[in-house]
PDB file of N, CA and C in Angstrom:
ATOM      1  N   UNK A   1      91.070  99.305 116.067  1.00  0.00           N
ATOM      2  CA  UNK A   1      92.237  99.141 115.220  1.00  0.00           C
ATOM      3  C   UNK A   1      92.254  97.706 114.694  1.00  0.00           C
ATOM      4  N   UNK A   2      92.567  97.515 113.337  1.00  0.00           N
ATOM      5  CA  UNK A   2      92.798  96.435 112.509  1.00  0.00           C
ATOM      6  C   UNK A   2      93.665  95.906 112.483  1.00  0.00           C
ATOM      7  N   UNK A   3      94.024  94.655 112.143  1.00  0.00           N
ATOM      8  CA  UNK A   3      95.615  94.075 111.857  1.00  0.00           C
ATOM      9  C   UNK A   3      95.509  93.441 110.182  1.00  0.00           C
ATOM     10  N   UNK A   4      96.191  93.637 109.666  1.00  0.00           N
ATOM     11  CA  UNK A   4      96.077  92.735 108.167  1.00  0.00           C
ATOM     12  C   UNK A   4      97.564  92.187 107.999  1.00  0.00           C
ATOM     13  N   UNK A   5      98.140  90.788 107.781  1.00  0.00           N
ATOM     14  CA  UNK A   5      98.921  90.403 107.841  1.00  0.00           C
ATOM     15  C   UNK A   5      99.578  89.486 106.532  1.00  0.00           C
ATOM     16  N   UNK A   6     100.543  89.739 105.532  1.00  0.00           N
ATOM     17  CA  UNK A   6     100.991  89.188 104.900  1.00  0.00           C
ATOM     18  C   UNK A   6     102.035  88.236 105.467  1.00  0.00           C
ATOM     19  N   UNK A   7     101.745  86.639 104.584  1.00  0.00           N
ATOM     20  CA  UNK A   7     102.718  86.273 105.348  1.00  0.00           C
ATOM     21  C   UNK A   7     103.701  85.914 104.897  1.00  0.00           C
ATOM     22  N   UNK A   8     103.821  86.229 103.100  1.00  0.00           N
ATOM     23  CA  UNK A   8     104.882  85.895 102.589  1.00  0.00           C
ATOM     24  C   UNK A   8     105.097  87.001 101.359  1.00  0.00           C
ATOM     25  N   UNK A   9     105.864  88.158 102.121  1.00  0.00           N
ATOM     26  CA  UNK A   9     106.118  89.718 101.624  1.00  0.00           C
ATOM     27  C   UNK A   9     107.367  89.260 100.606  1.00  0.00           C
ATOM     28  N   UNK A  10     107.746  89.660  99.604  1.00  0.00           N
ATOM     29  CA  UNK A  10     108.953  89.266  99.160  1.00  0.00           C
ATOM     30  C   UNK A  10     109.783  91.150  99.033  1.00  0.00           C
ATOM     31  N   UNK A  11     110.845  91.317  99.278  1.00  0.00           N
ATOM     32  CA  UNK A  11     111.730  92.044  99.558  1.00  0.00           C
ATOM     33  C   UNK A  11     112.942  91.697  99.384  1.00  0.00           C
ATOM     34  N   UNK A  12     113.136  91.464  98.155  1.00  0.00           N
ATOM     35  CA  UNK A  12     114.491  90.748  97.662  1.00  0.00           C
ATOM     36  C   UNK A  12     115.570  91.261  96.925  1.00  0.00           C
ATOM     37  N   UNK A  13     115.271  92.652  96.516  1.00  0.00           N
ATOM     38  CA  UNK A  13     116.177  94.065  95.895  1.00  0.00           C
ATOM     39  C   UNK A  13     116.071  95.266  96.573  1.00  0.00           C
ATOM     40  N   UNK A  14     117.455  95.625  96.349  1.00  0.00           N
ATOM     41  CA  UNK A  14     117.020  97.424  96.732  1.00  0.00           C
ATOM     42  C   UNK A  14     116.204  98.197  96.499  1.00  0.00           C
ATOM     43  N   UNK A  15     115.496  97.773  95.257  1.00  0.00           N
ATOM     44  CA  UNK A  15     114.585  98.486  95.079  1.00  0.00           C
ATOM     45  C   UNK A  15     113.319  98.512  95.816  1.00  0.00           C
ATOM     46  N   UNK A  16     112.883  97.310  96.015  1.00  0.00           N
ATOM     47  CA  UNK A  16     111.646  96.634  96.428  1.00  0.00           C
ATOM     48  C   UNK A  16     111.727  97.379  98.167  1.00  0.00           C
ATOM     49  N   UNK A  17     112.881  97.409  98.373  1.00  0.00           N
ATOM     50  CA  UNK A  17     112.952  97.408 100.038  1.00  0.00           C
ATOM     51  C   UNK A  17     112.439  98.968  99.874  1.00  0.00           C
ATOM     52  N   UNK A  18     113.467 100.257  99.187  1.00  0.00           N
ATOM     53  CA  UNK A  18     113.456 101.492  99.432  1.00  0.00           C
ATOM     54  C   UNK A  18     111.499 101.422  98.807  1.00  0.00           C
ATOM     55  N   UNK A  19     111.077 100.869  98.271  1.00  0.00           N
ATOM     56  CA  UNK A  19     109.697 100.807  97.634  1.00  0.00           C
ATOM     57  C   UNK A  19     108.766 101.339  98.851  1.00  0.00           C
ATOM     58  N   UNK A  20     109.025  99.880  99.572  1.00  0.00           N
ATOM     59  CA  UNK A  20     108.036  99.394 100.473  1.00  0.00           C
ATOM     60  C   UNK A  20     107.993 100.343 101.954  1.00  0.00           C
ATOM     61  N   UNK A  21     109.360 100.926 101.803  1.00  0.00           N
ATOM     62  CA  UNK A  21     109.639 101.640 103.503  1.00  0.00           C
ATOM     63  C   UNK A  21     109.196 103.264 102.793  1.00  0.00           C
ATOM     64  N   UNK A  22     109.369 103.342 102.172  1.00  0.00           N
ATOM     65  CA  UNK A  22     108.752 104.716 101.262  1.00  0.00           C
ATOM     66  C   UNK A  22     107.331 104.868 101.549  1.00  0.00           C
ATOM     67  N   UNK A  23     107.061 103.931 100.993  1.00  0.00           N
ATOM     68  CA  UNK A  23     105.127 103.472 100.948  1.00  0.00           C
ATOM     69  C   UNK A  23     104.406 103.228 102.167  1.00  0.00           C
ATOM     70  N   UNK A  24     105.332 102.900 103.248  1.00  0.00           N
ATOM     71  CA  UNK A  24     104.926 102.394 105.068  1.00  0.00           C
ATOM     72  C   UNK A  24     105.012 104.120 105.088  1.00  0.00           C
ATOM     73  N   UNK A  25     106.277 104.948 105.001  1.00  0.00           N
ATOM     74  CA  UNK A  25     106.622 106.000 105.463  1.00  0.00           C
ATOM     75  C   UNK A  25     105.386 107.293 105.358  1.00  0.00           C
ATOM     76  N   UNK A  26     105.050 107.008 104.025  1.00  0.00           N
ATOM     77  CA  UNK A  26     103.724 108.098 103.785  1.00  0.00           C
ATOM     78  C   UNK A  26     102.514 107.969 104.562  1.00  0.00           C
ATOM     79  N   UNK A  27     102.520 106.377 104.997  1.00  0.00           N
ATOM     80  CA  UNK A  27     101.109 106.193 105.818  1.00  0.00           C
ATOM     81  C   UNK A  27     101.399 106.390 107.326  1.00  0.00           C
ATOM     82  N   UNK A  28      99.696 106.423 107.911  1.00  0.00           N
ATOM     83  CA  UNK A  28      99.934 106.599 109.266  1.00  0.00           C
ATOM     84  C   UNK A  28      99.987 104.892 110.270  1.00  0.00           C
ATOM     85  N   UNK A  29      99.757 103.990 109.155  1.00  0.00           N
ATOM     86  CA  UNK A  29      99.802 102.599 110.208  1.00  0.00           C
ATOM     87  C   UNK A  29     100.914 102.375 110.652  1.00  0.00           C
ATOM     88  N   UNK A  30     100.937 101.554 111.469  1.00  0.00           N
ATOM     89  CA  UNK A  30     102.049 100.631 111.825  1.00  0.00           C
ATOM     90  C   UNK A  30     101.968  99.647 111.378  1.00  0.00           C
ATOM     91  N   UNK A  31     103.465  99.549 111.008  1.00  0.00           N
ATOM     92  CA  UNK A  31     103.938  98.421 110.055  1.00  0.00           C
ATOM     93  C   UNK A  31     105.009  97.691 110.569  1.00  0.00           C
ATOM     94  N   UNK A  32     104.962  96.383 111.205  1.00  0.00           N
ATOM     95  CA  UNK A  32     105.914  95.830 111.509  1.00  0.00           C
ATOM     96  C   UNK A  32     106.613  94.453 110.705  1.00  0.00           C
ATOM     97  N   UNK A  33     108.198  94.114 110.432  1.00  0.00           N
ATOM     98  CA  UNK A  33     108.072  93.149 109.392  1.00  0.00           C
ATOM     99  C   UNK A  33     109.258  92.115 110.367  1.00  0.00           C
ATOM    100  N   UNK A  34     108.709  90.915 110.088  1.00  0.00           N
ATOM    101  CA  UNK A  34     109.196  89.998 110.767  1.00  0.00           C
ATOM    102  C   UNK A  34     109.963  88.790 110.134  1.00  0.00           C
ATOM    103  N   UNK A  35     111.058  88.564 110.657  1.00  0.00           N
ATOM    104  CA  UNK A  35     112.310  87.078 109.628  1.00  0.00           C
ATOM    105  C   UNK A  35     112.532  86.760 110.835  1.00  0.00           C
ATOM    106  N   UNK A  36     111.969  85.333 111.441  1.00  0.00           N
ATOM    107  CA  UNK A  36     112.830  84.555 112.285  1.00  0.00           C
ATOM    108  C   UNK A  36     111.999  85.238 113.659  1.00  0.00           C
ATOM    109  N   UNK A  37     112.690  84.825 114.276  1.00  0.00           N
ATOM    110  CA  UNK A  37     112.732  85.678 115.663  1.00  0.00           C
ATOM    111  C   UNK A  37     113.172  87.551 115.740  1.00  0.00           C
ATOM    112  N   UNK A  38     113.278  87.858 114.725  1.00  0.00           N
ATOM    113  CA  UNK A  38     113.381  89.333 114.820  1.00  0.00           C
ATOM    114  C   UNK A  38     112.441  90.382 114.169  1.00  0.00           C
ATOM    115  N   UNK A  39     111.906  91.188 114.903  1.00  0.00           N
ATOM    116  CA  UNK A  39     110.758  92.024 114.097  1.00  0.00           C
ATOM    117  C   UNK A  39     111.587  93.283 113.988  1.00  0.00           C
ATOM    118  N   UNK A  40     111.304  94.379 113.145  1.00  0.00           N
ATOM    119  CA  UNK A  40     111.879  95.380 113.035  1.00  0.00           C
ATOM    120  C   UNK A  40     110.703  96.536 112.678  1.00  0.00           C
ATOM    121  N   UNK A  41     110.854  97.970 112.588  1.00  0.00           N
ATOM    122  CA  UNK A  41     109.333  98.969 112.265  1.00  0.00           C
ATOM    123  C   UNK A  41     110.091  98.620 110.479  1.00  0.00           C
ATOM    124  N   UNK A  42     108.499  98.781 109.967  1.00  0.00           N
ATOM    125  CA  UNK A  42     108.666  98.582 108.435  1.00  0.00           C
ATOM    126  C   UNK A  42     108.893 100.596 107.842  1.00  0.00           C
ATOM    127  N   UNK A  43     109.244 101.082 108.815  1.00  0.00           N
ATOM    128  CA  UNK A  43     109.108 102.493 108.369  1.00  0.00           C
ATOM    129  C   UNK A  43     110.659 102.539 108.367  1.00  0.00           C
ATOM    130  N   UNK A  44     111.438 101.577 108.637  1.00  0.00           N
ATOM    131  CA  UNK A  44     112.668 102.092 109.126  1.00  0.00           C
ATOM    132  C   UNK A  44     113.873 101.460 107.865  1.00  0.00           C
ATOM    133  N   UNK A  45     114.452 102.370 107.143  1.00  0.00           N
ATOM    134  CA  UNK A  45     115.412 101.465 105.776  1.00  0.00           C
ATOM    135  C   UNK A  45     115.968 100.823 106.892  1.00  0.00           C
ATOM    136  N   UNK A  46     116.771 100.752 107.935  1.00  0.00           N
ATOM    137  CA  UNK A  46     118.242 100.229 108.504  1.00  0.00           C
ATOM    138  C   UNK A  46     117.687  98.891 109.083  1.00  0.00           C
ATOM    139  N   UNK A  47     116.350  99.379 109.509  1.00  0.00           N
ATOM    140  CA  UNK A  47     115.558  97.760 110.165  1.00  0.00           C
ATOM    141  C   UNK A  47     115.394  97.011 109.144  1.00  0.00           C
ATOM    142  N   UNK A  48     114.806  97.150 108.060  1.00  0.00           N
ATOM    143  CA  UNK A  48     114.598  96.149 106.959  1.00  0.00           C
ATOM    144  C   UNK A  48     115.903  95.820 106.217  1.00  0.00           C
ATOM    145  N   UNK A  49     116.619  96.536 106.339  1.00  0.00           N
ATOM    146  CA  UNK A  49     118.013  95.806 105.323  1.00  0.00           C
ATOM    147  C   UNK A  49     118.904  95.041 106.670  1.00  0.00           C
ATOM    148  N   UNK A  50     118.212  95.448 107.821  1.00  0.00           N
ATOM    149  CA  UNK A  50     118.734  94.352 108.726  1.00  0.00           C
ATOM    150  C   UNK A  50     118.399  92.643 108.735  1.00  0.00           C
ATOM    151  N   UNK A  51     117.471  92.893 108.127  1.00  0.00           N
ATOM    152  CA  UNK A  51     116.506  91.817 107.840  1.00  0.00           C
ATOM    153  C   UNK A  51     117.093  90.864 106.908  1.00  0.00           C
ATOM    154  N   UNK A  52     117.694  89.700 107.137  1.00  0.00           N
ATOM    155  CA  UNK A  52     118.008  88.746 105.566  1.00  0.00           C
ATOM    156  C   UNK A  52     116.405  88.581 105.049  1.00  0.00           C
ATOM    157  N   UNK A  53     116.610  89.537 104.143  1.00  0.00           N
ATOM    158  CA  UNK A  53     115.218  89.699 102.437  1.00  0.00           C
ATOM    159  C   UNK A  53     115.428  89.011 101.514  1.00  0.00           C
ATOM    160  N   UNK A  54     117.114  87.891 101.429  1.00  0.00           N
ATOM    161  CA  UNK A  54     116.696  87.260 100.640  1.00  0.00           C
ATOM    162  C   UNK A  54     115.285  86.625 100.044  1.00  0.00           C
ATOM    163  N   UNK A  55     114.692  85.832 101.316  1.00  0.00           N
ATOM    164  CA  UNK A  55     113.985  85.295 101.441  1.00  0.00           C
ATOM    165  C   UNK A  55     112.599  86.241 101.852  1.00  0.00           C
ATOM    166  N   UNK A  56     111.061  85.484 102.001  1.00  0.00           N
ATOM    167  CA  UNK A  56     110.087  86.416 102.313  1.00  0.00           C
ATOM    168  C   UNK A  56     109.821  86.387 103.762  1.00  0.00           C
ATOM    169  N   UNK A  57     109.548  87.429 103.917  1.00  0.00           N
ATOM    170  CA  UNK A  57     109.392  88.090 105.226  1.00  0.00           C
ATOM    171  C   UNK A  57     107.869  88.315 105.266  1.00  0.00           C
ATOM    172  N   UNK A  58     107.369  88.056 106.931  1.00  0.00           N
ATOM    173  CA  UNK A  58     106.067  88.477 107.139  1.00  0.00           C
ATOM    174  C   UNK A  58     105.976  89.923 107.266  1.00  0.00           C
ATOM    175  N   UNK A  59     104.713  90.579 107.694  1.00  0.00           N
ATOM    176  CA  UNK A  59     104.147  91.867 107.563  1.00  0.00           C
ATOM    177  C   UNK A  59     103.212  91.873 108.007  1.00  0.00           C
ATOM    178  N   UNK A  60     103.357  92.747 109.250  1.00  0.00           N
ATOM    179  CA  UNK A  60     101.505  93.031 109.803  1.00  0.00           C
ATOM    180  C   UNK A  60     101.334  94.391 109.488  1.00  0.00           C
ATOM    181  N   UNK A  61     100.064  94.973 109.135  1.00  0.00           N
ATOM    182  CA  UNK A  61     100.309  96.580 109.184  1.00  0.00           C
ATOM    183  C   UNK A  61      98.870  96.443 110.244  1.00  0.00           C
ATOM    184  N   UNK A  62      98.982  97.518 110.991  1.00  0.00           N
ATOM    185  CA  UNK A  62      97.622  97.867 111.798  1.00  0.00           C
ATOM    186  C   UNK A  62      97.380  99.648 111.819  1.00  0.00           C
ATOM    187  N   UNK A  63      95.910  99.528 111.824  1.00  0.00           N
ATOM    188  CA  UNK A  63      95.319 100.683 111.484  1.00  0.00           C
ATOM    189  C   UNK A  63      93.846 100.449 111.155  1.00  0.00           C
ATOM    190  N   UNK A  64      93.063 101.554 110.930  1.00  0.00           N
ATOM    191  CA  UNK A  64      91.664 101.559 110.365  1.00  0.00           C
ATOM    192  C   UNK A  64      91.935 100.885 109.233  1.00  0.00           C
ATOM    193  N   UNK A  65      90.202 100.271 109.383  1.00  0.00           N
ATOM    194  CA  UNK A  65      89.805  99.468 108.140  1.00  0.00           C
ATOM    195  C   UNK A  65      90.505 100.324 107.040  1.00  0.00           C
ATOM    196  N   UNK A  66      90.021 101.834 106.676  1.00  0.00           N
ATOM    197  CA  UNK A  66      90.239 102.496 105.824  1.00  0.00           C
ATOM    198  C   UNK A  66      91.942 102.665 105.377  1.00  0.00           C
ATOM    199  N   UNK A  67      93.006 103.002 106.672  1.00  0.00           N
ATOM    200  CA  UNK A  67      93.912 102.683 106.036  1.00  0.00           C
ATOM    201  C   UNK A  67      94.946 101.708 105.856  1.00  0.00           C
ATOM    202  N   UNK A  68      94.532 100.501 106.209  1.00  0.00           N
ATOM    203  CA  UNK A  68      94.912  99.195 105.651  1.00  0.00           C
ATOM    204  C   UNK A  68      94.087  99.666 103.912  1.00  0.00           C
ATOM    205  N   UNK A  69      93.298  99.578 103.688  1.00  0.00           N
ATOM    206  CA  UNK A  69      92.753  99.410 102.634  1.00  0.00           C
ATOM    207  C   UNK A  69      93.747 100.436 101.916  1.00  0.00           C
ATOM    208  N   UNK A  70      93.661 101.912 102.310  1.00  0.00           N
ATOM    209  CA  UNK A  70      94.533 102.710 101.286  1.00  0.00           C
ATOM    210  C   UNK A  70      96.119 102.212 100.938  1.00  0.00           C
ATOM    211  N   UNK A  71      96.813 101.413 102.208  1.00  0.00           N
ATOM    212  CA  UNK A  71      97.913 100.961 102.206  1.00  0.00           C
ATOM    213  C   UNK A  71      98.278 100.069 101.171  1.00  0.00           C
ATOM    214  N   UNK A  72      97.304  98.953 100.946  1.00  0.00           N
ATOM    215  CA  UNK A  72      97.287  97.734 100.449  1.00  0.00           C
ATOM    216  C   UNK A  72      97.196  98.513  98.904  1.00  0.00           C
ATOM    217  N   UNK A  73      95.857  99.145  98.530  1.00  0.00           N
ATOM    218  CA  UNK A  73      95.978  99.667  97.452  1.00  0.00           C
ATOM    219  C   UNK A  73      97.314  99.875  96.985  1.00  0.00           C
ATOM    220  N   UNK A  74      98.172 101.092  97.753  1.00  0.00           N
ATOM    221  CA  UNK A  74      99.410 101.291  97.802  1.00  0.00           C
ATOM    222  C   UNK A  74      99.857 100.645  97.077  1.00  0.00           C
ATOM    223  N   UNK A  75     100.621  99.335  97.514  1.00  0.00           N
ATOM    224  CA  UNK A  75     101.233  98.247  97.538  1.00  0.00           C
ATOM    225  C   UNK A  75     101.394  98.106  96.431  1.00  0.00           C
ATOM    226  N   UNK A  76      99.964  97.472  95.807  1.00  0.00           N
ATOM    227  CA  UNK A  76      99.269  97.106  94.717  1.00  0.00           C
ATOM    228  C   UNK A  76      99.716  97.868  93.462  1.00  0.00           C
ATOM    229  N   UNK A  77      99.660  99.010  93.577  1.00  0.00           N
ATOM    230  CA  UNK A  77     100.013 100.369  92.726  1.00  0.00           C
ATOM    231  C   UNK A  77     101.484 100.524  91.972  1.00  0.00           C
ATOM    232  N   UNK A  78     102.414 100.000  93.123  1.00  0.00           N
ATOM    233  CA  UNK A  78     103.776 100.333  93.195  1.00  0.00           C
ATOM    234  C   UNK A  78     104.295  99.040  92.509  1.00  0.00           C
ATOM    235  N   UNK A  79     103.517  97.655  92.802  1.00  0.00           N
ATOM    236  CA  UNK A  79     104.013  96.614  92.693  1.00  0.00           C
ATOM    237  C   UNK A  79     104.401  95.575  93.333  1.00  0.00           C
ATOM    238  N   UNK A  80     104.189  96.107  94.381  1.00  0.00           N
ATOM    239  CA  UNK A  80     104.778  94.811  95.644  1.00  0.00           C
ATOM    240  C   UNK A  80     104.201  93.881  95.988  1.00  0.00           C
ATOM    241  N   UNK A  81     102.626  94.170  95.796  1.00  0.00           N
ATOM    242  CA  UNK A  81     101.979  92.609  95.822  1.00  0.00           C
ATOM    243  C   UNK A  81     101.068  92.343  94.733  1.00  0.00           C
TER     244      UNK A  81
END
């Protein structure tokens, strides 16, 4: 298992948030997103809007090479990075 880690995710609208937990939700990695001392699952809306998004938030996702890669694509696709 892989780790790939962003360390400066921006998540700063409703939109971007329902985007990104949509896009964790379809895949099989784990996605965890971190502000401060608090991590939350990136699959979860209530964890990430727990999150002050003003600002950018880290992101690890782990999984096969392959789906980090399909994830990131993802991302890429939708707009988020």
């Amino acid at each position: 298992m892989k780790t790939k880690i962003y360390e400066s995710f921006i998540l700063n609208t409703v939109d971007r948030v329902n985007t990104f937990v949509s896009v964790n939700s379809a895949s099989s990695c784990f996605v965890d997103v971190f502000r401060d001392r608090y991590q939350v699952d990136g699959k979860s809306i209530m964890g990430v809007f727990s999150l002050e998004v003003s600002r950018p938030v880290k992101v690890a996702i782990r999984g096969t090479e392959e789906e980090i890669a399909a994830l990131d694509s993802k991302y890429k696709e939708v707009g988020l990075i």
